[in-house]
Protein backbone atom coordinates (compact mmCIF):
# COMPACT_ATOMS: atom_id res chain seq x y z
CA UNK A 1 0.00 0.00 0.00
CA UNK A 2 1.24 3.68 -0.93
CA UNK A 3 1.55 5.71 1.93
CA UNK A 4 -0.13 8.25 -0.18
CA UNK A 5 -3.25 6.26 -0.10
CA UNK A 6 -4.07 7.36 3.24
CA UNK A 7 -4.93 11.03 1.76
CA UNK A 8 -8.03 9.26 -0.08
CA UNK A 9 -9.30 6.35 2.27
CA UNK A 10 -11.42 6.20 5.65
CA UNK A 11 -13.43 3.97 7.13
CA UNK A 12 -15.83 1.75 5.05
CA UNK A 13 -18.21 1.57 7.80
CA UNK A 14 -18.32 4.97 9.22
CA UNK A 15 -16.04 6.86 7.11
CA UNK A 16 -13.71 7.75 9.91
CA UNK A 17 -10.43 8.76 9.48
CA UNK A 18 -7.89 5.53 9.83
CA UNK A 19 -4.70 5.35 11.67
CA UNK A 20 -1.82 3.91 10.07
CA UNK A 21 0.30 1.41 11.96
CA UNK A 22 3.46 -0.01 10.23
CA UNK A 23 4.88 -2.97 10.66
CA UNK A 24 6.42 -3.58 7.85
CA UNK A 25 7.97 -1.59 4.50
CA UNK A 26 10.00 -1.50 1.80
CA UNK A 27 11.76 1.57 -0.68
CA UNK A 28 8.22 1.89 -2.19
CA UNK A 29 5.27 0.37 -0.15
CA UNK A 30 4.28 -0.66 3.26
CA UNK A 31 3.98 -4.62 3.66
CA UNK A 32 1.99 -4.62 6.67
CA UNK A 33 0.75 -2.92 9.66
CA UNK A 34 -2.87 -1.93 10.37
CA UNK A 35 -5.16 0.64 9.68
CA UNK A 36 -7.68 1.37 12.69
CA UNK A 37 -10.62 3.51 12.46
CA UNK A 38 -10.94 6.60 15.26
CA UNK A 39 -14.63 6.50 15.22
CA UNK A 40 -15.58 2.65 15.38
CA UNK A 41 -12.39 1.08 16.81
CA UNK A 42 -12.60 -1.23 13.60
CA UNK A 43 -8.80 -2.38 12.96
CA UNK A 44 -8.44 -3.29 8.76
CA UNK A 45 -5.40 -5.73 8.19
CA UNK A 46 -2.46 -4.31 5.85
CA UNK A 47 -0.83 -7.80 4.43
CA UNK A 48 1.66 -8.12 1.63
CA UNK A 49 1.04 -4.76 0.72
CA UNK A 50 -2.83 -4.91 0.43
CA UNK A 51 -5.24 -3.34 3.12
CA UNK A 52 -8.43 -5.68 3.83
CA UNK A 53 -11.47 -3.01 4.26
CA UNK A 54 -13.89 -6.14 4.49
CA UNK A 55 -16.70 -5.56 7.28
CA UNK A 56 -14.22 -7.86 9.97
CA UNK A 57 -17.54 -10.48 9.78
CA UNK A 58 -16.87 -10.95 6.29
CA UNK A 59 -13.01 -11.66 6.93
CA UNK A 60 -11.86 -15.42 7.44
């Protein structure tokens, strides 16, 4: 994920603003981390680069 994606996303559900927490990067993206929603307290999964802004019931 670009870090320049968090100028354009929020919160599916409530359309929050989302936190960004790394965990891991490269030169050009961020592999993983989180994204958690201010509002809602819903946390969104950041894995190999691709945040998961499924509802978290409709995540396995």
């Amino acid at each position: 994920m670009k870090r320049s994606l968090m100028d354009i996303i929020c919160c599916p559900m409530c359309k929050g603003d989302l936190v960004l927490e790394v965990t891991g990067e490269n030169e050009k993206e961020i592999v993983t981390g989180t994204l958690t929603c201010g509002k809602c307290n819903i946390i969104y999964p950041i894995d190999e680069g691709i945040p998961d802004l499924r509802p978290p019931d409709l995540r396995e």
